[in-house]
C-alpha atoms as a PDB file:
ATOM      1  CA  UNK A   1     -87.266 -22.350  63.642  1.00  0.00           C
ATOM      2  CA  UNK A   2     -85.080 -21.563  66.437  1.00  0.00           C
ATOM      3  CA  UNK A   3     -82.225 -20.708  63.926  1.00  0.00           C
ATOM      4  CA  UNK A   4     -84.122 -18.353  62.364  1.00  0.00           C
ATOM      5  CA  UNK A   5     -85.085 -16.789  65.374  1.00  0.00           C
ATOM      6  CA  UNK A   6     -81.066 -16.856  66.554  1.00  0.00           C
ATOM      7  CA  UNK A   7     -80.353 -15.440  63.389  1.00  0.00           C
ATOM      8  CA  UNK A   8     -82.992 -12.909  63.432  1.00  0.00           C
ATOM      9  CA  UNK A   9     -81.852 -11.590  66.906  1.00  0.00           C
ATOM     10  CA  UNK A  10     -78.251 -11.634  65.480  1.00  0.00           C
ATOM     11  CA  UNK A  11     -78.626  -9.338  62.686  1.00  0.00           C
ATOM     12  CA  UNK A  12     -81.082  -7.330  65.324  1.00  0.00           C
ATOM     13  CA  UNK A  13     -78.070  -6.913  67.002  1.00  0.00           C
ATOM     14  CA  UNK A  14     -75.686  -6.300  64.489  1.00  0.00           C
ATOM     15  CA  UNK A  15     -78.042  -3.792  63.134  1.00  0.00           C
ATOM     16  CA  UNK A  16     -78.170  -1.848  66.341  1.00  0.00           C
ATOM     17  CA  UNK A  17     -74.682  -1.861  66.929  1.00  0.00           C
ATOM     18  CA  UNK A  18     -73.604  -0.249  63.426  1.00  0.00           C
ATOM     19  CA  UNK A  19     -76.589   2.170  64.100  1.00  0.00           C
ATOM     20  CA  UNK A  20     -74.948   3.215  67.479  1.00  0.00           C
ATOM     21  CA  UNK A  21     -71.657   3.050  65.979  1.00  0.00           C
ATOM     22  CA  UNK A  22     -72.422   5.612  63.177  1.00  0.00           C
ATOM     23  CA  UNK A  23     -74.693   7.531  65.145  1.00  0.00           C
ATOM     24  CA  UNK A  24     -71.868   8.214  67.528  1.00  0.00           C
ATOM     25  CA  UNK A  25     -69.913   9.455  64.630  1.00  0.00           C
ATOM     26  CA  UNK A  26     -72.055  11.447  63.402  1.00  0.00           C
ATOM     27  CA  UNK A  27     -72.103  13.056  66.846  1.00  0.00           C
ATOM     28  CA  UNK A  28     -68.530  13.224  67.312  1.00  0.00           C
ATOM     29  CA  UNK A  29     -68.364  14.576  63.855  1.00  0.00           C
ATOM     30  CA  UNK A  30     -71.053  17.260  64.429  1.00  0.00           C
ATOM     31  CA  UNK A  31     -69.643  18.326  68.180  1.00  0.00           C
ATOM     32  CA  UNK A  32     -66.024  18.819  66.178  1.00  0.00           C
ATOM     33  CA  UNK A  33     -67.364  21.086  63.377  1.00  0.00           C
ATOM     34  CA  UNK A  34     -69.271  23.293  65.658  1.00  0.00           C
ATOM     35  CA  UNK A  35     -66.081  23.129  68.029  1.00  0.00           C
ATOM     36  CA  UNK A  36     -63.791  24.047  65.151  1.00  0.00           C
ATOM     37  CA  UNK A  37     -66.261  26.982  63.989  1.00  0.00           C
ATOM     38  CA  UNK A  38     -66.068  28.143  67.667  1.00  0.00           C
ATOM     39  CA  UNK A  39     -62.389  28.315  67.855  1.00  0.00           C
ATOM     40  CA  UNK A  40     -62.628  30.032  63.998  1.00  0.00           C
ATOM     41  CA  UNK A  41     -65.778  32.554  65.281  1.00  0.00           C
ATOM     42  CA  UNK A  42     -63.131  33.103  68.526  1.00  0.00           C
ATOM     43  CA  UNK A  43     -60.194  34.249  66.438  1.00  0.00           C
ATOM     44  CA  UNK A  44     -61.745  35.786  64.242  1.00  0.00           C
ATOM     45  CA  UNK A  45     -63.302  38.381  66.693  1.00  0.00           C
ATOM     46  CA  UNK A  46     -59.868  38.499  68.258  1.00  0.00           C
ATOM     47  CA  UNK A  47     -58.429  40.046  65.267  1.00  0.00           C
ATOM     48  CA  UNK A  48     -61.035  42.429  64.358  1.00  0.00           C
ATOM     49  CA  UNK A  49     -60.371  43.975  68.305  1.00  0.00           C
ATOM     50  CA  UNK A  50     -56.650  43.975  67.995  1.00  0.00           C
ATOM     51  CA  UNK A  51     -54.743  43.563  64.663  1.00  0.00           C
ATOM     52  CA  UNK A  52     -55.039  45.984  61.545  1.00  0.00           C
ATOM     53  CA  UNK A  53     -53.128  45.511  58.684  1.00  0.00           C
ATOM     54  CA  UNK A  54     -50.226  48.126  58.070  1.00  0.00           C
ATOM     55  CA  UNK A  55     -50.663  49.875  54.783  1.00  0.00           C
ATOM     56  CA  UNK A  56     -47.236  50.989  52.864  1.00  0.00           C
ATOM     57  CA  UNK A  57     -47.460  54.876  51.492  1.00  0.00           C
ATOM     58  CA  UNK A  58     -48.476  55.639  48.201  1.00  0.00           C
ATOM     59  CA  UNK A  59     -45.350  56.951  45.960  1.00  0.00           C
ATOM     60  CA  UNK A  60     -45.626  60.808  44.949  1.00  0.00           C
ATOM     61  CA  UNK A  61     -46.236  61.631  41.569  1.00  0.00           C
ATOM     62  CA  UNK A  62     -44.888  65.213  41.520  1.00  0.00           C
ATOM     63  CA  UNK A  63     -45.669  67.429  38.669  1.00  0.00           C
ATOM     64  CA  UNK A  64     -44.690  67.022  34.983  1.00  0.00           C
ATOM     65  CA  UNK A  65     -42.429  70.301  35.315  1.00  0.00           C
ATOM     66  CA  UNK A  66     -40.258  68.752  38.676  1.00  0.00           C
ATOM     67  CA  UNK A  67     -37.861  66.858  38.813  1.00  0.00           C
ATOM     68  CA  UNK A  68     -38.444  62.832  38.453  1.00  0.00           C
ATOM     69  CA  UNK A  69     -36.366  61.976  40.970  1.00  0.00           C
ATOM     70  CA  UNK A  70     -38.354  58.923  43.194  1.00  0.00           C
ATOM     71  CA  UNK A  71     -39.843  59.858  46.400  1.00  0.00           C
ATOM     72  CA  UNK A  72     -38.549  58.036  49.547  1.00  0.00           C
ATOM     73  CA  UNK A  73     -41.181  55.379  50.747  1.00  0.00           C
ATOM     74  CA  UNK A  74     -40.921  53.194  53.809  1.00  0.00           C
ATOM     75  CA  UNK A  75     -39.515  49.400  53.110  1.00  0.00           C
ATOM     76  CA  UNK A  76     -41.599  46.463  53.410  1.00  0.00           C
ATOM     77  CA  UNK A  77     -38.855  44.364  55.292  1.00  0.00           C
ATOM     78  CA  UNK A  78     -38.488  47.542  58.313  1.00  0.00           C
ATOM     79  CA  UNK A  79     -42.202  47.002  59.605  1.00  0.00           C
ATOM     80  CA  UNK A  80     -44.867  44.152  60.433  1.00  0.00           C
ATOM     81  CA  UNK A  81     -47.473  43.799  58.109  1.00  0.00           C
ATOM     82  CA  UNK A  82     -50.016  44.261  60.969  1.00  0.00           C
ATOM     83  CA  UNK A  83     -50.290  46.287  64.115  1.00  0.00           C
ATOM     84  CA  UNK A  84     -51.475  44.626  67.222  1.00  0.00           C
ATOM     85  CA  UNK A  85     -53.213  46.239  70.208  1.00  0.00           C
ATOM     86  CA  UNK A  86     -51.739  44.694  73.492  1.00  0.00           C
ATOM     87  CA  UNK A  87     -53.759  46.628  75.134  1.00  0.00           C
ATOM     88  CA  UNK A  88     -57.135  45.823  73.636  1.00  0.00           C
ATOM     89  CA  UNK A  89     -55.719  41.723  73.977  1.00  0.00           C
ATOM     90  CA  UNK A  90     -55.046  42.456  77.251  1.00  0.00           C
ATOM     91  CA  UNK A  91     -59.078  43.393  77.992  1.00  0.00           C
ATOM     92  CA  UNK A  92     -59.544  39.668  77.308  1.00  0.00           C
ATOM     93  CA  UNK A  93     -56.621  37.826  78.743  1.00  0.00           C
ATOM     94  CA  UNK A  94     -53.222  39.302  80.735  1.00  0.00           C
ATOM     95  CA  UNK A  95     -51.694  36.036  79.648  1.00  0.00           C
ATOM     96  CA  UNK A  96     -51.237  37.222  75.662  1.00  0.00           C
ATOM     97  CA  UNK A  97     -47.859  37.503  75.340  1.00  0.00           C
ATOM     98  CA  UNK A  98     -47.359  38.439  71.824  1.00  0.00           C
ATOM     99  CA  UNK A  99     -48.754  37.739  68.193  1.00  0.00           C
ATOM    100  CA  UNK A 100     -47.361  35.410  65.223  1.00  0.00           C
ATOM    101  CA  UNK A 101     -48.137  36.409  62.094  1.00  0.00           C
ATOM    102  CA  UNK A 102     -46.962  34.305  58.633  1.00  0.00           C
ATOM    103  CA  UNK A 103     -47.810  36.028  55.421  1.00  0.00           C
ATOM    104  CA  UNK A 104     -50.286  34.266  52.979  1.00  0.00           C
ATOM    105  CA  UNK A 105     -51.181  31.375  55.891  1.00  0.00           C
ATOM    106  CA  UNK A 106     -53.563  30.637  58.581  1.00  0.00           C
ATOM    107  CA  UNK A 107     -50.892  31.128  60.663  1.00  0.00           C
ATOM    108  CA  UNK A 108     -52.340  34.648  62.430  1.00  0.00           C
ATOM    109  CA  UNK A 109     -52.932  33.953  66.380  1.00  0.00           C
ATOM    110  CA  UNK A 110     -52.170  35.349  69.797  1.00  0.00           C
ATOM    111  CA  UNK A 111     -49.726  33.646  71.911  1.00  0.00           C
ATOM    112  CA  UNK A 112     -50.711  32.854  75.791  1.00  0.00           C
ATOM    113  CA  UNK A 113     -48.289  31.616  78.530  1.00  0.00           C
ATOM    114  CA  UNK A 114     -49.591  30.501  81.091  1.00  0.00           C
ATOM    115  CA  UNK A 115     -47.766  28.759  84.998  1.00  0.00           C
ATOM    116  CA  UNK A 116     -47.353  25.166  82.150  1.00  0.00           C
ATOM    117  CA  UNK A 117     -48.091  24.029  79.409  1.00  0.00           C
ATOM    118  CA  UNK A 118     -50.899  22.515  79.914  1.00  0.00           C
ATOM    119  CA  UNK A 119     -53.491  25.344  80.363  1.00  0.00           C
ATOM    120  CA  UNK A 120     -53.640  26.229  76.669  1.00  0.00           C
ATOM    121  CA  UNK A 121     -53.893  22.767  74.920  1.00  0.00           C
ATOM    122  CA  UNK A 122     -57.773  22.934  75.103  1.00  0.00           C
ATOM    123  CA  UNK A 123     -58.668  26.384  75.840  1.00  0.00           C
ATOM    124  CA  UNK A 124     -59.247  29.350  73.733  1.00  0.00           C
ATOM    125  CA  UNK A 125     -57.514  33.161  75.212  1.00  0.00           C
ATOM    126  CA  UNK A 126     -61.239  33.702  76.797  1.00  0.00           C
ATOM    127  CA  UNK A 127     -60.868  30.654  79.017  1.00  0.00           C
ATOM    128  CA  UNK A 128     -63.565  28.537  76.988  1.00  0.00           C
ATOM    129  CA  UNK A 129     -62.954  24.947  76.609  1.00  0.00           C
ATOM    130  CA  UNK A 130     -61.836  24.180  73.025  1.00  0.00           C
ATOM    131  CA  UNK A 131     -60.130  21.442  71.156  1.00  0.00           C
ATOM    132  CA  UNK A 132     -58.204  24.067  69.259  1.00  0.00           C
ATOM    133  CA  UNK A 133     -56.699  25.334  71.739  1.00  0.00           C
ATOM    134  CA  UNK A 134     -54.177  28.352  71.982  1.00  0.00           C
ATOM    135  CA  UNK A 135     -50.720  28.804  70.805  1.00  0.00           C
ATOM    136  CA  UNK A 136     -48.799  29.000  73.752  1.00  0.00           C
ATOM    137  CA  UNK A 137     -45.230  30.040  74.770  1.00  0.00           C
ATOM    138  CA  UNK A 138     -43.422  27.436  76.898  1.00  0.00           C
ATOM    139  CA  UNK A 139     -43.940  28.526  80.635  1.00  0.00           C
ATOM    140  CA  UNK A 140     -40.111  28.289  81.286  1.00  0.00           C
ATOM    141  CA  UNK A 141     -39.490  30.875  79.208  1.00  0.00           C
ATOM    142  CA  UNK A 142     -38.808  34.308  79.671  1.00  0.00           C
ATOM    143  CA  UNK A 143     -42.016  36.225  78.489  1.00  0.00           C
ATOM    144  CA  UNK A 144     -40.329  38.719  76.524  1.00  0.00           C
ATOM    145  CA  UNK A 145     -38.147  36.134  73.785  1.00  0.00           C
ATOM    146  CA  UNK A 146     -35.056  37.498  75.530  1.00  0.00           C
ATOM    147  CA  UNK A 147     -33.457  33.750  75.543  1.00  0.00           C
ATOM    148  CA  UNK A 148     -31.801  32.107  73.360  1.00  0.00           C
ATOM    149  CA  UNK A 149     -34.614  29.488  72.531  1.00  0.00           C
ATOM    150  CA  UNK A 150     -38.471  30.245  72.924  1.00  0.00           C
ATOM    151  CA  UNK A 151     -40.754  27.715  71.945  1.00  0.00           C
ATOM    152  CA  UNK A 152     -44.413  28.256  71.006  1.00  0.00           C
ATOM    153  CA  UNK A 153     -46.847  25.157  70.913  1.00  0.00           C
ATOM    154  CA  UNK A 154     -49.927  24.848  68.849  1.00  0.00           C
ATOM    155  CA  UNK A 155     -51.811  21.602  67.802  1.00  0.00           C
ATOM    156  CA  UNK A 156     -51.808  20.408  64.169  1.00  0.00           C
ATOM    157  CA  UNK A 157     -55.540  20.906  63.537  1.00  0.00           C
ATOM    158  CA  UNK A 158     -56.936  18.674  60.364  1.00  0.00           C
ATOM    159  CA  UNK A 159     -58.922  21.841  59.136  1.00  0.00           C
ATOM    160  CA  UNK A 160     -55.279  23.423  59.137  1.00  0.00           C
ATOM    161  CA  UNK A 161     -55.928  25.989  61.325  1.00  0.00           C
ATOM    162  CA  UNK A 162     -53.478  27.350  64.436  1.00  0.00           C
ATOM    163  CA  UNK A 163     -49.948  25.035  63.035  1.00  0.00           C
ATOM    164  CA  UNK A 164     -51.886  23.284  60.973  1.00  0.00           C
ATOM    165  CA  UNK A 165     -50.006  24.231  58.378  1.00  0.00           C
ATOM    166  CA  UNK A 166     -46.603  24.018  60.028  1.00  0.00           C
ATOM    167  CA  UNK A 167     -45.492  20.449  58.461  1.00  0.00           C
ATOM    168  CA  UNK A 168     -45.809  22.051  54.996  1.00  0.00           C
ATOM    169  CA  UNK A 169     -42.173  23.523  55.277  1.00  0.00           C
ATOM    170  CA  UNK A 170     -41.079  19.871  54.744  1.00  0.00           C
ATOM    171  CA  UNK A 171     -41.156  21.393  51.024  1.00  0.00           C
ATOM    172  CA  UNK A 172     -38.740  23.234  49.796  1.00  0.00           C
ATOM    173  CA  UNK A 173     -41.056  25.207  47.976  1.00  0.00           C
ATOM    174  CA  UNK A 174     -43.441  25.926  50.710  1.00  0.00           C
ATOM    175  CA  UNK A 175     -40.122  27.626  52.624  1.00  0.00           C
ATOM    176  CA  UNK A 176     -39.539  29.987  49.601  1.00  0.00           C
ATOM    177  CA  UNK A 177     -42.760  31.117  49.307  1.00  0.00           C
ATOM    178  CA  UNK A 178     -42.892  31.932  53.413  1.00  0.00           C
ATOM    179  CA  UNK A 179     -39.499  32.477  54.214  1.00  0.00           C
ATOM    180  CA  UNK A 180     -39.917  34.561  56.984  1.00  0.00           C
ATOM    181  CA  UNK A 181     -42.550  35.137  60.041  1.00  0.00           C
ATOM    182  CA  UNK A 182     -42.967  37.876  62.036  1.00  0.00           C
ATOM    183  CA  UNK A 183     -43.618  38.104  65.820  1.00  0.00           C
ATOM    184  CA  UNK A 184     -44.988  41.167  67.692  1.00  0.00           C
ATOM    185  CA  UNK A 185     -44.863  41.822  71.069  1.00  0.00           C
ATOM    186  CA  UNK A 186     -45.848  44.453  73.642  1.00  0.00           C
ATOM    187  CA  UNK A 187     -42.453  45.469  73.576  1.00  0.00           C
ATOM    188  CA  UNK A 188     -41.808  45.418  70.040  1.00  0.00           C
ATOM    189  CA  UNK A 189     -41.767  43.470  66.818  1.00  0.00           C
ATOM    190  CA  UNK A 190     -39.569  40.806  64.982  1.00  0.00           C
ATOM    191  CA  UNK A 191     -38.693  40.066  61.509  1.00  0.00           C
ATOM    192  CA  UNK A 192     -38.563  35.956  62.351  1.00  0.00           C
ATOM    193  CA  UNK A 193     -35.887  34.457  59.497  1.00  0.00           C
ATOM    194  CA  UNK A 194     -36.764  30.461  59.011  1.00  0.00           C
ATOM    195  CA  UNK A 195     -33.363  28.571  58.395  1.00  0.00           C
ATOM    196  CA  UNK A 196     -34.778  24.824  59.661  1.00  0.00           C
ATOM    197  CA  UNK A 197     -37.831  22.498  59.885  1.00  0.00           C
ATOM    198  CA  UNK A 198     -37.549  18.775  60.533  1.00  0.00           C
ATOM    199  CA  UNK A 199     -39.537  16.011  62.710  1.00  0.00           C
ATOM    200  CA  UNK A 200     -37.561  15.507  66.139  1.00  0.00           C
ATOM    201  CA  UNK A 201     -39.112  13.811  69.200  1.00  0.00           C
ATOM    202  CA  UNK A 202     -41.336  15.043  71.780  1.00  0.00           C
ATOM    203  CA  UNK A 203     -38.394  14.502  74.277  1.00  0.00           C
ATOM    204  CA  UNK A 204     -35.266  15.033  72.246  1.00  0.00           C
ATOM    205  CA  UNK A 205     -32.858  18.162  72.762  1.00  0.00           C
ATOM    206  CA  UNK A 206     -34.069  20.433  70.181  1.00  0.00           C
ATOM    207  CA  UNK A 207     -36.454  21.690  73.413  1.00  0.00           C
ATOM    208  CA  UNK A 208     -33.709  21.786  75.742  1.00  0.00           C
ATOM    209  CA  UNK A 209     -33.601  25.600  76.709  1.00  0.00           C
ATOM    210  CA  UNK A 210     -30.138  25.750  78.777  1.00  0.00           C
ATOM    211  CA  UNK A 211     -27.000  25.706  76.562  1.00  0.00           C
ATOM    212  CA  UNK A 212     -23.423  26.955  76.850  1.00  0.00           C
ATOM    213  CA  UNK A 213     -21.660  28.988  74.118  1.00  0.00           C
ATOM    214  CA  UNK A 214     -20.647  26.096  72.663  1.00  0.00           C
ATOM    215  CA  UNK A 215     -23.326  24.107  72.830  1.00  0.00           C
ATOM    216  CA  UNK A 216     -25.622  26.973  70.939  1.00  0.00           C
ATOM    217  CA  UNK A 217     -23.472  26.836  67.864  1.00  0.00           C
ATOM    218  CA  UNK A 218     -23.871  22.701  67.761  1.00  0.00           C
ATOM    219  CA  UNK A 219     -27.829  23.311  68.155  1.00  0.00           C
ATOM    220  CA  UNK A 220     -27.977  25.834  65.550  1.00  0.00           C
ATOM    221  CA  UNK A 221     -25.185  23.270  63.465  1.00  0.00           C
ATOM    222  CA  UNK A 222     -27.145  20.510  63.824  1.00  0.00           C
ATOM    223  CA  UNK A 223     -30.434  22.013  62.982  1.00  0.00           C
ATOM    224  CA  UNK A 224     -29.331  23.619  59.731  1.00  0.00           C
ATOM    225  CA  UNK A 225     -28.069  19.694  59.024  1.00  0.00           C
ATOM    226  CA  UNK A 226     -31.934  18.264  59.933  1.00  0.00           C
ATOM    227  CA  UNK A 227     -33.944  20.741  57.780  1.00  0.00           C
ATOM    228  CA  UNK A 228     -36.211  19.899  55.455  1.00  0.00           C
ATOM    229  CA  UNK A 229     -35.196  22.998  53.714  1.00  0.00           C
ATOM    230  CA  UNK A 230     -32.374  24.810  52.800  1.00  0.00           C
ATOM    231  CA  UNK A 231     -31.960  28.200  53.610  1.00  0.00           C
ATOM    232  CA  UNK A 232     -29.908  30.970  53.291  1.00  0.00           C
ATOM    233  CA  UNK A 233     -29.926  32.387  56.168  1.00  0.00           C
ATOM    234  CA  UNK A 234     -26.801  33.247  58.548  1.00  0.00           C
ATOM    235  CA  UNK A 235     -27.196  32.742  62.515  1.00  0.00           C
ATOM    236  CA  UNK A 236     -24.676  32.765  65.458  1.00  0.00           C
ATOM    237  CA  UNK A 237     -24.710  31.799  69.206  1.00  0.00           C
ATOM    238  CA  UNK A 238     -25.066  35.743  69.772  1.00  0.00           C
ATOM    239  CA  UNK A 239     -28.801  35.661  68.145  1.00  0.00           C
ATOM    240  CA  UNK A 240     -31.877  34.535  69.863  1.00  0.00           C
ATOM    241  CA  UNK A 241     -34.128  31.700  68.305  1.00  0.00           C
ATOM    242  CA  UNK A 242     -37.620  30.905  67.797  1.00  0.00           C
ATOM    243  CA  UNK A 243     -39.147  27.654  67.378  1.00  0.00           C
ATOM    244  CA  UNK A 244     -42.975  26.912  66.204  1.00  0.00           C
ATOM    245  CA  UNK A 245     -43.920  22.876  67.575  1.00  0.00           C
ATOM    246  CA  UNK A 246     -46.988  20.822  66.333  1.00  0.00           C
ATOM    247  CA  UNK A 247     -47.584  17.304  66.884  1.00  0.00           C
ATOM    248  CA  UNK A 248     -46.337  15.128  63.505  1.00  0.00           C
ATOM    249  CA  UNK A 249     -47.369  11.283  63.089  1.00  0.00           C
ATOM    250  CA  UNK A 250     -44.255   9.456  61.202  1.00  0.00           C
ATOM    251  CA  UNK A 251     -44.083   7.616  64.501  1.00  0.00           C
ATOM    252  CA  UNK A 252     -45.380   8.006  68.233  1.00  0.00           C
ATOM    253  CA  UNK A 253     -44.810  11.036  70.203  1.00  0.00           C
ATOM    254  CA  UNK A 254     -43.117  12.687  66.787  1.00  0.00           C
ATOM    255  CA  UNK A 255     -43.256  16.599  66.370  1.00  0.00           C
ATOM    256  CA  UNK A 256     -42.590  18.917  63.792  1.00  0.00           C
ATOM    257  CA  UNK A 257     -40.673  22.110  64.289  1.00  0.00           C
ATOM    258  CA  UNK A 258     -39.777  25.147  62.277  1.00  0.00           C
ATOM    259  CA  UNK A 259     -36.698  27.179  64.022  1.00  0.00           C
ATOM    260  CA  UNK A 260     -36.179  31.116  63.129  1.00  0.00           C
ATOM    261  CA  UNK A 261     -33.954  33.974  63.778  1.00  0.00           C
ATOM    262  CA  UNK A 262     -35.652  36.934  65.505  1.00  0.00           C
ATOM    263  CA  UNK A 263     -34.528  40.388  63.955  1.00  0.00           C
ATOM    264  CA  UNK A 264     -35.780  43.502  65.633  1.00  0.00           C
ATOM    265  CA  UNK A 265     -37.601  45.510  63.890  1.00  0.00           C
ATOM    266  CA  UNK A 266     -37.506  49.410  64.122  1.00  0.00           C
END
């Protein structure tokens, strides 16, 4: 009898504990969609305040009896393919620095920097608490990508969103069919030309952000040498870099990061 009993309370127990257990779950499962649709909502209503889409002219079709020669129109490559209002951005945080845009991605968000870089790992550009977080440039560097390395940070969300989709240019073909990024920024814009992507450690030198003549053309050497992808794409010591970080999980503290070539844009 008292065996039963025993076993009775045991699986009273047991049944508890798994109840608690998913019940928990489903809780932290529920308080991370309605986190991520936050974050999503957030964004969202960021761009519709800020960024419009740049349209290309329509080509002139002059009349049968003139000449055919083509009309001049306005190449894709010498403009963004969006327009962003700094000074609408600016209405909800002074700490937007610029805006990273990757054609046919996700990949569409402000950029804060903040006094570290620790400010933006939970919080969306209004302040609010958020596990998305907001891409951020490194606080040691210069605000207007006038060094030689900037560094942006963004978490590797499982819905993909903010650099989500960052680790996909560990494939070739991913790389070809985004080659390029472009950055805009209060005091102008950026054709961004991807020539690496690898995993590196949190702490290894690809975040090191003092170099010497020298030392730039190893760095830019060594990351051509790391990349996932190749790329044709030529870069000296005299150009200034870009790099895009997210967290990566071949082994503790790994990171993945994709490293471009800022060309100004007219």
């Amino acid at each position: 009898m008292k065996r039963r009993r025993v076993k009775a309370i045991l699986l009273s127990s047991i049944f508890i504990l798994l109840l608690g257990v998913f019940l928990f779950s489903g809780w932290k499962l529920l308080d991370y969609f309605l986190e991520s649709r936050e974050g999503k909502n957030a964004y969202s209503k960021l761009s519709e305040l800020a960024v419009s889409p740049v349209t290309q002219p329509e080509p002139v079709t002059r009349p049968h009896n003139e000449p055919s020669a083509p009309m001049p129109t306005a190449p894709t490559e010498d403009k963004a393919p969006v327009y962003v209002d700094f000074e609408a951005l600016w209405q909800v945080n002074r700490e937007l620095v610029a805006w990273v845009h990757i054609p046919d991605t996700v990949i569409d968000y402000p950029i804060a920097q903040s006094r570290d870089n620790n400010y933006y790992l939970h919080r969306l550009p209004d302040g609010t608490y958020n596990g998305a977080g907001t891409l951020f440039l490194d606080y040691r560097c210069s605000g207007d990508f006038t060094d030689f390395v900037s560094v942006i940070y963004g978490h590797n969300m499982k819905n993909n969103t903010m650099f989500g989709q960052l680790p996909s240019y560990k494939k070739q073909s991913f790389y070809e069919q985004h080659p390029v990024l472009y950055l805009l920024t209060p005091e102008g814009d950026y054709r961004v030309e991807l020539f690496a992507g690898y995993v590196t450690p949190s702490d290894s030198q690809t975040y090191r952000l003092s170099y010497t003549e020298e030392e730039k053309a190893i760095f830019i050497r060594q990351a051509k040498n790391a990349s996932d992808f190749q790329a044709d794409v030529e870069v000296t010591p005299a150009d200034r870099l870009l790099i895009l970080s997210t967290c990566a999980y071949e082994y503790e503290n790994a990171r993945y990061v994709v490293i471009g070539v800022l060309r100004p844009l007219p």
